[in-house]
PDB file of N, CA and C in Angstrom:
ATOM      1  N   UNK A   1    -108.789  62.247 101.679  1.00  0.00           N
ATOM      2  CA  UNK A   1    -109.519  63.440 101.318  1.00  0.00           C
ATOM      3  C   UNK A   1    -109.979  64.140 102.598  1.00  0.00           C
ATOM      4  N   UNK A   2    -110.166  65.250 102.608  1.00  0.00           N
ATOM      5  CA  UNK A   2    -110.391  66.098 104.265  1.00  0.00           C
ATOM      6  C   UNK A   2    -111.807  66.537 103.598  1.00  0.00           C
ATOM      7  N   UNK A   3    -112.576  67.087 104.526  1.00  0.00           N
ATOM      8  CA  UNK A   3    -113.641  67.842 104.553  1.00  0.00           C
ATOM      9  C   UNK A   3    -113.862  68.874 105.128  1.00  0.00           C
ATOM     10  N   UNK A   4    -114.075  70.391 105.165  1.00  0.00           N
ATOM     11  CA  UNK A   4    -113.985  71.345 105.619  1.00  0.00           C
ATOM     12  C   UNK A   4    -114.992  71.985 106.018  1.00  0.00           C
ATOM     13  N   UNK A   5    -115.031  72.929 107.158  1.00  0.00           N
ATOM     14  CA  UNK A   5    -116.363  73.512 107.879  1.00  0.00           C
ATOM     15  C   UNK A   5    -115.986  74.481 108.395  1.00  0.00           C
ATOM     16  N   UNK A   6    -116.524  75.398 108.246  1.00  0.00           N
ATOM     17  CA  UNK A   6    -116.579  76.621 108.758  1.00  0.00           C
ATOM     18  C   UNK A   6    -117.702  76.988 109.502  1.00  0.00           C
ATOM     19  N   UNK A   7    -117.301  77.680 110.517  1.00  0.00           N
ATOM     20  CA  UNK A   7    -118.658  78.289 111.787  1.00  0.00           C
ATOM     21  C   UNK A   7    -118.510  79.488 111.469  1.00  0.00           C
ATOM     22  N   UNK A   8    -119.499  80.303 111.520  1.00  0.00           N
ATOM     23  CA  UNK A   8    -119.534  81.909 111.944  1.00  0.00           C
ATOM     24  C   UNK A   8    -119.990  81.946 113.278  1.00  0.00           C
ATOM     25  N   UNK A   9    -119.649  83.300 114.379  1.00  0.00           N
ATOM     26  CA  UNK A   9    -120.550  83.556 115.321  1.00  0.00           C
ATOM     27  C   UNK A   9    -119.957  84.872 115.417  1.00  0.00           C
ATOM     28  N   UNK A  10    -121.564  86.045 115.680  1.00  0.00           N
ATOM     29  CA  UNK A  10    -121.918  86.879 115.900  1.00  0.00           C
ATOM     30  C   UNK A  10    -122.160  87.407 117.203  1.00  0.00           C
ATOM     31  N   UNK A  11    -121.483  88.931 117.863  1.00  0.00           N
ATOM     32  CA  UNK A  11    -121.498  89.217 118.838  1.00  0.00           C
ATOM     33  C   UNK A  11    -121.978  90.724 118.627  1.00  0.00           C
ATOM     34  N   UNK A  12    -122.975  91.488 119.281  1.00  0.00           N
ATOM     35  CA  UNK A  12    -123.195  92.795 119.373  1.00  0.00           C
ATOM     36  C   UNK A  12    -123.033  93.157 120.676  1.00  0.00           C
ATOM     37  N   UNK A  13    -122.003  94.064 120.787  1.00  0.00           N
ATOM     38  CA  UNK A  13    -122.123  95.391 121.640  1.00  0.00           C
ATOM     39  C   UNK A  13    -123.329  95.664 122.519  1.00  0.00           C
ATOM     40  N   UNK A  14    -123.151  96.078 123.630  1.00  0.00           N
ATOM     41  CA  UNK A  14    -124.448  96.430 124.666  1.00  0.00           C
ATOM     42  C   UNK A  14    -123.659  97.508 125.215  1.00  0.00           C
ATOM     43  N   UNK A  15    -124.431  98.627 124.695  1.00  0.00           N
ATOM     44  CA  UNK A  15    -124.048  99.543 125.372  1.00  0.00           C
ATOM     45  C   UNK A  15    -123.701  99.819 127.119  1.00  0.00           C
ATOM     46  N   UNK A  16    -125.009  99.074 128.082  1.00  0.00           N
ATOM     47  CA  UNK A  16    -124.697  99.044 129.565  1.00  0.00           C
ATOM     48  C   UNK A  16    -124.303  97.907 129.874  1.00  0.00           C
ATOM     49  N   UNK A  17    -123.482  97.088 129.349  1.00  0.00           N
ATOM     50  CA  UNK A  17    -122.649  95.836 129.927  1.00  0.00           C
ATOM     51  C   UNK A  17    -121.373  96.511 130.433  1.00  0.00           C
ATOM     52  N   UNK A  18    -120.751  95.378 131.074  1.00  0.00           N
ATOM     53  CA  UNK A  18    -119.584  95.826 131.204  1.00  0.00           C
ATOM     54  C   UNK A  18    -118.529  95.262 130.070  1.00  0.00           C
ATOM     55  N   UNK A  19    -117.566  95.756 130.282  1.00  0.00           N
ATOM     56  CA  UNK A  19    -116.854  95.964 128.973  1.00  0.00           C
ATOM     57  C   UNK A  19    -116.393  94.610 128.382  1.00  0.00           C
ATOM     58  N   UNK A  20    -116.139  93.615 129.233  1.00  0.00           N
ATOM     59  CA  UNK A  20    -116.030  92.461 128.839  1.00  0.00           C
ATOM     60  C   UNK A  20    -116.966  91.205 128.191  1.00  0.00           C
ATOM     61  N   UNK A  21    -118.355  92.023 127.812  1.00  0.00           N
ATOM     62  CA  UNK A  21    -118.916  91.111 127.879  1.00  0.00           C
ATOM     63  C   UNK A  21    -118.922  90.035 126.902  1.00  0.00           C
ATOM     64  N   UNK A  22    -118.548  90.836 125.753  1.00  0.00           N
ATOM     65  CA  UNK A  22    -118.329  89.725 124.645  1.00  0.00           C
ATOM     66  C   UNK A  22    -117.398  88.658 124.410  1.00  0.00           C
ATOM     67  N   UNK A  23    -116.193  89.077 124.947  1.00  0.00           N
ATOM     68  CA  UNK A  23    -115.540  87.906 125.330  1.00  0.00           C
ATOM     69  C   UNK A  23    -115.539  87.077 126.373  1.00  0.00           C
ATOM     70  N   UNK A  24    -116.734  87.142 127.399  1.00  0.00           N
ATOM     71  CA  UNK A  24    -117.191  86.149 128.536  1.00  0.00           C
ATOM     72  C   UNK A  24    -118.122  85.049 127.524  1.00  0.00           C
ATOM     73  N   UNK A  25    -118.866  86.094 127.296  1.00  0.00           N
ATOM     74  CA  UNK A  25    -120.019  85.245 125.925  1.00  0.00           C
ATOM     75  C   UNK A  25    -118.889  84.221 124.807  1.00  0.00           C
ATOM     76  N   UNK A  26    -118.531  85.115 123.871  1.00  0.00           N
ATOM     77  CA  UNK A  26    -117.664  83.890 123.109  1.00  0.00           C
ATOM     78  C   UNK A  26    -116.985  82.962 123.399  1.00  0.00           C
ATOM     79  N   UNK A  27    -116.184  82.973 124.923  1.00  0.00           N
ATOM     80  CA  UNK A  27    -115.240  82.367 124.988  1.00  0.00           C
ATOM     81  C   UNK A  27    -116.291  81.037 125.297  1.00  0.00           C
ATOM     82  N   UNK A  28    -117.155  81.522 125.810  1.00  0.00           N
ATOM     83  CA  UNK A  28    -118.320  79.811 126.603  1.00  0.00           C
ATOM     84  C   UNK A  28    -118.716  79.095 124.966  1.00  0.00           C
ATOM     85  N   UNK A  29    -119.394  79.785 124.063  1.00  0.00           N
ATOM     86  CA  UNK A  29    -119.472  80.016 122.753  1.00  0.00           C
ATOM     87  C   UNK A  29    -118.821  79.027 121.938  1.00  0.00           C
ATOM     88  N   UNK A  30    -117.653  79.930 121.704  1.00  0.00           N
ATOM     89  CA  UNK A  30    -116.240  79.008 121.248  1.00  0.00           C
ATOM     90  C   UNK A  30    -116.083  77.733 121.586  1.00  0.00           C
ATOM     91  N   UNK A  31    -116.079  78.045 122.649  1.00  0.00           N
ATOM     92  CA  UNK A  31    -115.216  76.402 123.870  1.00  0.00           C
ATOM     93  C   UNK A  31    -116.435  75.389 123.014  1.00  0.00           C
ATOM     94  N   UNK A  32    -117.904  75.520 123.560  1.00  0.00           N
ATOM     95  CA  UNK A  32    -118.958  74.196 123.311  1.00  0.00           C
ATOM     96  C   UNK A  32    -118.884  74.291 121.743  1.00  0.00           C
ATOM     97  N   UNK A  33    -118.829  75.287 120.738  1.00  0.00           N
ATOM     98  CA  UNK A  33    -118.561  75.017 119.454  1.00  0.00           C
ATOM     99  C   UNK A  33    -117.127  73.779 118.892  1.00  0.00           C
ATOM    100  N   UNK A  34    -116.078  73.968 119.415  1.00  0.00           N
ATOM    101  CA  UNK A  34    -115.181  73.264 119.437  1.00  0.00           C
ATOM    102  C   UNK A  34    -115.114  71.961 119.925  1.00  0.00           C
ATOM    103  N   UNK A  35    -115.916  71.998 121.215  1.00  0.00           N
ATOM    104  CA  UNK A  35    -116.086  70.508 121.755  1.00  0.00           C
ATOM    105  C   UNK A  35    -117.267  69.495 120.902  1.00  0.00           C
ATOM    106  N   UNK A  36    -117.718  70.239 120.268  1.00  0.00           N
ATOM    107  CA  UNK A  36    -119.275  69.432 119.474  1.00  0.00           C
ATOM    108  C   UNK A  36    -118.221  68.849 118.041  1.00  0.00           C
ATOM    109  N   UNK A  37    -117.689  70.313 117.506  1.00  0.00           N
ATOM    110  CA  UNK A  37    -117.555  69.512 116.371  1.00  0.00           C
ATOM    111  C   UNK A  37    -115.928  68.538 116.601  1.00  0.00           C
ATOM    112  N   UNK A  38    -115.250  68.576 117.876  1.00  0.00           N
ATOM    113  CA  UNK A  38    -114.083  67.660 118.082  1.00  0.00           C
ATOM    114  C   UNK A  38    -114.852  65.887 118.231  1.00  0.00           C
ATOM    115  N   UNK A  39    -116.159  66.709 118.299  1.00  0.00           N
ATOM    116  CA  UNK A  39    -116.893  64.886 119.013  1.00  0.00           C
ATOM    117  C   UNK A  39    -117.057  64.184 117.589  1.00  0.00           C
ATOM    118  N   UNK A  40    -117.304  65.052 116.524  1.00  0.00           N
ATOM    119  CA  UNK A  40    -117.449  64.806 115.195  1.00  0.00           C
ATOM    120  C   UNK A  40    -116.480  64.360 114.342  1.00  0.00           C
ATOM    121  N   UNK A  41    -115.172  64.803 114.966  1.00  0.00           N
ATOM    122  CA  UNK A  41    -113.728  64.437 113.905  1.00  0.00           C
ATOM    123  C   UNK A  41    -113.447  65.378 113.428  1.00  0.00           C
ATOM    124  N   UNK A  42    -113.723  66.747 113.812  1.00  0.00           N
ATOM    125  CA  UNK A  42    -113.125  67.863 113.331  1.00  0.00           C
ATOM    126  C   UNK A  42    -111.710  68.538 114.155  1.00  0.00           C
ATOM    127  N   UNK A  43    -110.662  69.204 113.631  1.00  0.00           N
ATOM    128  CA  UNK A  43    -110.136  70.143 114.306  1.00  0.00           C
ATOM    129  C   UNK A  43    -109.829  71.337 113.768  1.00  0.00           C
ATOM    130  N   UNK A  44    -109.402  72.388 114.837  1.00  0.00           N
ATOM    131  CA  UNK A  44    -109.818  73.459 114.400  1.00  0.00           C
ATOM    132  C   UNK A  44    -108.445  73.540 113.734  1.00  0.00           C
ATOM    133  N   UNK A  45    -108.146  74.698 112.308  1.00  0.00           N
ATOM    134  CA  UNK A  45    -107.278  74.701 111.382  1.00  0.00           C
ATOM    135  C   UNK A  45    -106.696  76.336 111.743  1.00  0.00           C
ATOM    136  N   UNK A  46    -107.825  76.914 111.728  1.00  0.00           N
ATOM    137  CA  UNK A  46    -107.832  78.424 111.473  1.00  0.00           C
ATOM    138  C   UNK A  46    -108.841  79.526 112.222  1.00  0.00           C
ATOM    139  N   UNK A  47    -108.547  80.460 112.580  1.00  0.00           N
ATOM    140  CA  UNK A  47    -109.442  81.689 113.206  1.00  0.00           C
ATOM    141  C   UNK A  47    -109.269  82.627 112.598  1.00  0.00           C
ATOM    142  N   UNK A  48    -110.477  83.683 112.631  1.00  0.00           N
ATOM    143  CA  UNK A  48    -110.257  84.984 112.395  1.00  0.00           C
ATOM    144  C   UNK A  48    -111.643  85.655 113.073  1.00  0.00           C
ATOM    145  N   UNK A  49    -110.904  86.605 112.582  1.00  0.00           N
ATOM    146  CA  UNK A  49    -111.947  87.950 113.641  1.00  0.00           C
ATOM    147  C   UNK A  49    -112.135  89.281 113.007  1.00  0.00           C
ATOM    148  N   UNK A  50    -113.416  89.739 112.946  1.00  0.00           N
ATOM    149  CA  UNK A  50    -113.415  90.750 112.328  1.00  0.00           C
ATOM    150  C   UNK A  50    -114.361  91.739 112.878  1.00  0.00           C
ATOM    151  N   UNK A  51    -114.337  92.917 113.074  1.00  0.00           N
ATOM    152  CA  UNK A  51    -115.551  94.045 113.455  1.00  0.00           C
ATOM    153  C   UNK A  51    -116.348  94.805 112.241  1.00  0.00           C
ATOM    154  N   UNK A  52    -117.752  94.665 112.700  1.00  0.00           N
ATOM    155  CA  UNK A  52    -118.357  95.945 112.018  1.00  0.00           C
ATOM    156  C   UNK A  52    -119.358  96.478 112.766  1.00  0.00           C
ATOM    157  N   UNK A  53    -118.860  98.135 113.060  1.00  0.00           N
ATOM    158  CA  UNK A  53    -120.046  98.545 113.289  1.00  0.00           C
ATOM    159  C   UNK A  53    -120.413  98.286 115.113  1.00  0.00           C
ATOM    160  N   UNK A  54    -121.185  97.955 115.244  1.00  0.00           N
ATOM    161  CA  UNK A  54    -121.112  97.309 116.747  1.00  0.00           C
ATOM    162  C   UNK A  54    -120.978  95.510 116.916  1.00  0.00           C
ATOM    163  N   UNK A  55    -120.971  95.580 116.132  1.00  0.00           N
ATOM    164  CA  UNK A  55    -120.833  93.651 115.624  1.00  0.00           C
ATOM    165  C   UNK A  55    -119.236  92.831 116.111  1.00  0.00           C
ATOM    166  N   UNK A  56    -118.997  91.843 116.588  1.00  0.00           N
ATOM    167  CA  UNK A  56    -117.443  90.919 116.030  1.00  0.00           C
ATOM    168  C   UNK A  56    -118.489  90.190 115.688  1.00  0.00           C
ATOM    169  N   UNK A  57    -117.070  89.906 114.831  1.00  0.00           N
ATOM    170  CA  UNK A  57    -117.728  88.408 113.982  1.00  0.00           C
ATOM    171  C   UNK A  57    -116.211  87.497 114.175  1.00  0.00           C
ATOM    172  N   UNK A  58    -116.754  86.437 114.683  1.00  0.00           N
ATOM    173  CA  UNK A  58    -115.418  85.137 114.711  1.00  0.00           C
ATOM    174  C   UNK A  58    -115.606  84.189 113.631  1.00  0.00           C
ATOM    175  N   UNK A  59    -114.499  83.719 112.990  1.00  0.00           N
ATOM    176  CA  UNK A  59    -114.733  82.716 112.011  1.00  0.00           C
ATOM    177  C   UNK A  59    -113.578  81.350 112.246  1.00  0.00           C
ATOM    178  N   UNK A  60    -114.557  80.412 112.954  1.00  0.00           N
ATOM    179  CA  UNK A  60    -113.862  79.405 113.336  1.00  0.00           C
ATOM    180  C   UNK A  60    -114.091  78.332 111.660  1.00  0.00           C
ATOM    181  N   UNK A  61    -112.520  78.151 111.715  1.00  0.00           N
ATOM    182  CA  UNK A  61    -112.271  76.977 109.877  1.00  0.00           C
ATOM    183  C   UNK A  61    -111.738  75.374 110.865  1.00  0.00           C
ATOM    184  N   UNK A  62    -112.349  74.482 110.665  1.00  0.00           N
ATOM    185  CA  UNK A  62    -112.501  73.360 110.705  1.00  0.00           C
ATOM    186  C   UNK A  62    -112.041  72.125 109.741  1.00  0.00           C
ATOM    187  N   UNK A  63    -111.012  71.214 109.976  1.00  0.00           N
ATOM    188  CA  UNK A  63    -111.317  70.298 108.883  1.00  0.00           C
ATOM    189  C   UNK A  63    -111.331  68.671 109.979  1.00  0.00           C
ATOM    190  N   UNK A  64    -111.475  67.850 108.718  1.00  0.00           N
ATOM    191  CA  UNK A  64    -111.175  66.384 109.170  1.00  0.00           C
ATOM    192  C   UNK A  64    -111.620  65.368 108.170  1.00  0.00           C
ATOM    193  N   UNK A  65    -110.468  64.308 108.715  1.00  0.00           N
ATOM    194  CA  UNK A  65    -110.294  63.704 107.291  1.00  0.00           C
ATOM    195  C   UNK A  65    -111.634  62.520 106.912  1.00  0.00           C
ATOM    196  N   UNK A  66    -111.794  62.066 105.451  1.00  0.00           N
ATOM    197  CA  UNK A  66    -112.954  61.273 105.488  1.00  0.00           C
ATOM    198  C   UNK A  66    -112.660  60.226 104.271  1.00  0.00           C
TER     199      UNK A  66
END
């Protein structure tokens, strides 16, 4: 039987950053999200990505078996 998990994480726009900033932020983000739940018995299955507004939103899908 597997067990499944899903993360959300939220990024807003700054207007005086430089343009990269959200993907400097997520990628550090991402990475320690992935390493916590790999310590757990998870791997990652699936991504997605979505905008609103001044917002991304990443949706990291997780499973592992139990």
């Amino acid at each position: 039987m597997k067990e499944y998990k899903l993360e959300s994480l939220i990024y807003y726009s700054k207007m005086f950053a430089n343009k990269e900033h959200i993907i400097e932020k997520s990628t550090k983000d991402i990475q320690e999200k992935l390493n916590e739940l790999a310590s757990k018995g998870y791997r990652l299955v699936s991504t997605d990505a979505t905008d609103f507004g001044i917002a991304v939103y990443f949706y990291l899908y997780f499973e592992k078996e139990v």
